[in-house]
Protein backbone atom coordinates (compact mmCIF):
# COMPACT_ATOMS: atom_id res chain seq x y z
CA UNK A 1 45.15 110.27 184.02
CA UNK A 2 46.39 113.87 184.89
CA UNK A 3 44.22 116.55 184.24
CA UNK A 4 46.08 119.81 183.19
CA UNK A 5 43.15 123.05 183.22
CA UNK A 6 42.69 126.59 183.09
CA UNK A 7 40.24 128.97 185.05
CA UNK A 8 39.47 132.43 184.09
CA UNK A 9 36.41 132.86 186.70
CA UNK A 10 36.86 129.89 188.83
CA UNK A 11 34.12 127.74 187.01
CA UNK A 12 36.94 125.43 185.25
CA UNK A 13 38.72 125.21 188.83
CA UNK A 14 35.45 124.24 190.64
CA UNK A 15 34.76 121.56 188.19
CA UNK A 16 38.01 120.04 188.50
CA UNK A 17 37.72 120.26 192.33
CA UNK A 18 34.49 117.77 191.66
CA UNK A 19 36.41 115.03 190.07
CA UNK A 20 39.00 112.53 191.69
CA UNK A 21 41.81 112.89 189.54
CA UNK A 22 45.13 114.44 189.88
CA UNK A 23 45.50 117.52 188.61
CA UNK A 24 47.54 120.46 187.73
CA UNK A 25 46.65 124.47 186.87
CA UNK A 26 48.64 125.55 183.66
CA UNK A 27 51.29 128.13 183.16
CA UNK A 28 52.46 128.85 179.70
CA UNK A 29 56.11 127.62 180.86
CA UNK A 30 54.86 124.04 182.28
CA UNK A 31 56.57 121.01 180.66
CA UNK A 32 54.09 118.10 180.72
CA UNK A 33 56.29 114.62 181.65
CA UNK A 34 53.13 112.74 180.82
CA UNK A 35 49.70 112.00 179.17
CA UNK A 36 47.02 114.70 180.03
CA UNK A 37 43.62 115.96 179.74
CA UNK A 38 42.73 119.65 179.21
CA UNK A 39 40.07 121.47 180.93
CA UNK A 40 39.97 124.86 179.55
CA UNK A 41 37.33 127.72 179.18
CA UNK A 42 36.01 129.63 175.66
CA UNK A 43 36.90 133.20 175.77
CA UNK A 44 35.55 135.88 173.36
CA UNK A 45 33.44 134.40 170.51
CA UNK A 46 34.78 130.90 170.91
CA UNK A 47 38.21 131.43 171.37
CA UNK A 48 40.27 129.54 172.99
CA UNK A 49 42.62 131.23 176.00
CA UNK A 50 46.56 132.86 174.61
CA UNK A 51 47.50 131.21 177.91
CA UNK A 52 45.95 127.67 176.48
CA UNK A 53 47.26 128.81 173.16
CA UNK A 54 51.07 129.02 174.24
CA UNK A 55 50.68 126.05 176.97
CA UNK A 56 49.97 123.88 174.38
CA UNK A 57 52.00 124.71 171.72
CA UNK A 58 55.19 123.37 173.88
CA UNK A 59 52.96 120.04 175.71
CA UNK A 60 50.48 119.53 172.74
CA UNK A 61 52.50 116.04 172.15
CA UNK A 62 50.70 114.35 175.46
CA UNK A 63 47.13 116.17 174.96
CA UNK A 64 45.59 113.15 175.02
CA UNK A 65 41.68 114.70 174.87
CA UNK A 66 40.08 118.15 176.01
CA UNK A 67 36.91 119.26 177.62
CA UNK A 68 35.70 122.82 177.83
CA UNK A 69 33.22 125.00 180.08
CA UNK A 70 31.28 127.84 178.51
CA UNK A 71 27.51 129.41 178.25
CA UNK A 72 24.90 127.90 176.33
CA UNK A 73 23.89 131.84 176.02
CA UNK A 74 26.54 131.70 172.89
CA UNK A 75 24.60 129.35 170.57
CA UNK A 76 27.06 127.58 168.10
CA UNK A 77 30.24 128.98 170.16
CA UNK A 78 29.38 127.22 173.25
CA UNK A 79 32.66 125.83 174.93
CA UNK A 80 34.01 126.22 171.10
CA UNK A 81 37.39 125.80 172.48
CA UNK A 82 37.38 122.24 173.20
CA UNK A 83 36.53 121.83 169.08
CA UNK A 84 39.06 124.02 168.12
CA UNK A 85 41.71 122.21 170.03
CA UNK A 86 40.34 118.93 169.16
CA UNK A 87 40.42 120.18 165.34
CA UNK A 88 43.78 121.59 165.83
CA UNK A 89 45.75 118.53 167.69
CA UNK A 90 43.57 115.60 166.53
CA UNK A 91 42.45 114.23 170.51
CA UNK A 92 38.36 113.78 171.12
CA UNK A 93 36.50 116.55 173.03
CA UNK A 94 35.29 114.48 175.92
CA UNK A 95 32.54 116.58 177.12
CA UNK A 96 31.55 120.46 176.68
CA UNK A 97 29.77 121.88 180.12
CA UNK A 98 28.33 125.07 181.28
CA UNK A 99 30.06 127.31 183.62
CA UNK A 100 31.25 124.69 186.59
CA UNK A 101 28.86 121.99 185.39
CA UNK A 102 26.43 119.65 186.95
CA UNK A 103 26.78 116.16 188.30
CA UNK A 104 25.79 114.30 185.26
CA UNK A 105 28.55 116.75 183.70
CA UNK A 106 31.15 115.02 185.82
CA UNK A 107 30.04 111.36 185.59
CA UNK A 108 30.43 111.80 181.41
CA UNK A 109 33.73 113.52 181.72
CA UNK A 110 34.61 111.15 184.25
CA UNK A 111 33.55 107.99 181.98
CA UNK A 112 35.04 109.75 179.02
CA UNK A 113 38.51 110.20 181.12
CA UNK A 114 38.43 106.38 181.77
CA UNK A 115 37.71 105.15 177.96
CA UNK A 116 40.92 107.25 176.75
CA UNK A 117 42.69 106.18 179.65
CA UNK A 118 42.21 102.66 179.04
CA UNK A 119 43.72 102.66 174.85
């Protein structure tokens, strides 16, 4: 399944570069042809990104699930994003990870990728 992310700092992008899937960085004028997981990052107080924001508003149709990286350091709005756009477009949040996550990170994105994937 394509992944379809964002990167602020470069944590998002370095995940992505860990997993073996193709994938594609957004631009808010990026027409999605098919299915697609978002990788995004939280911005202020759990928001998510006016790039994200206006992406998905014209590809939200094929979101088919959505992860997010954040700090822990926030409490409650840790990678609050992903639950926002989950809330928002009705699609699972796979996995929530801090800054460019850990091994185990990718393995449950990964497995969570594959169980969408294969409905």
């Amino acid at each position: 399944m394509l992944i379809a992310y964002d990167s602020k700092t470069g944590n998002v992008r370095r995940f992505v570069h860990k997993i073996d899937l193709p994938h594609v960085e957004i631009d808010p004028d990026l027409v999605m042809d098919e299915p697609f997981i978002l990788i995004t990052y939280t911005t202020g107080f759990g928001q998510v990104p006016d790039k994200v924001s206006a992406f998905l508003k014209r590809n939200h149709s094929l979101l088919r699930g959505v992860s997010a990286s954040g700090n822990r350091n926030w409490g409650s709005s840790f990678a609050k994003s992903a639950d926002t756009i989950a809330s928002t477009y009705g699609v699972p949040v796979i996995s929530k990870f801090e800054l460019s996550g850990t091994g185990r990170d990718v393995e449950h994105f990964t497995s969570g990728v594959a169980a969408i994937a294969a409905h």
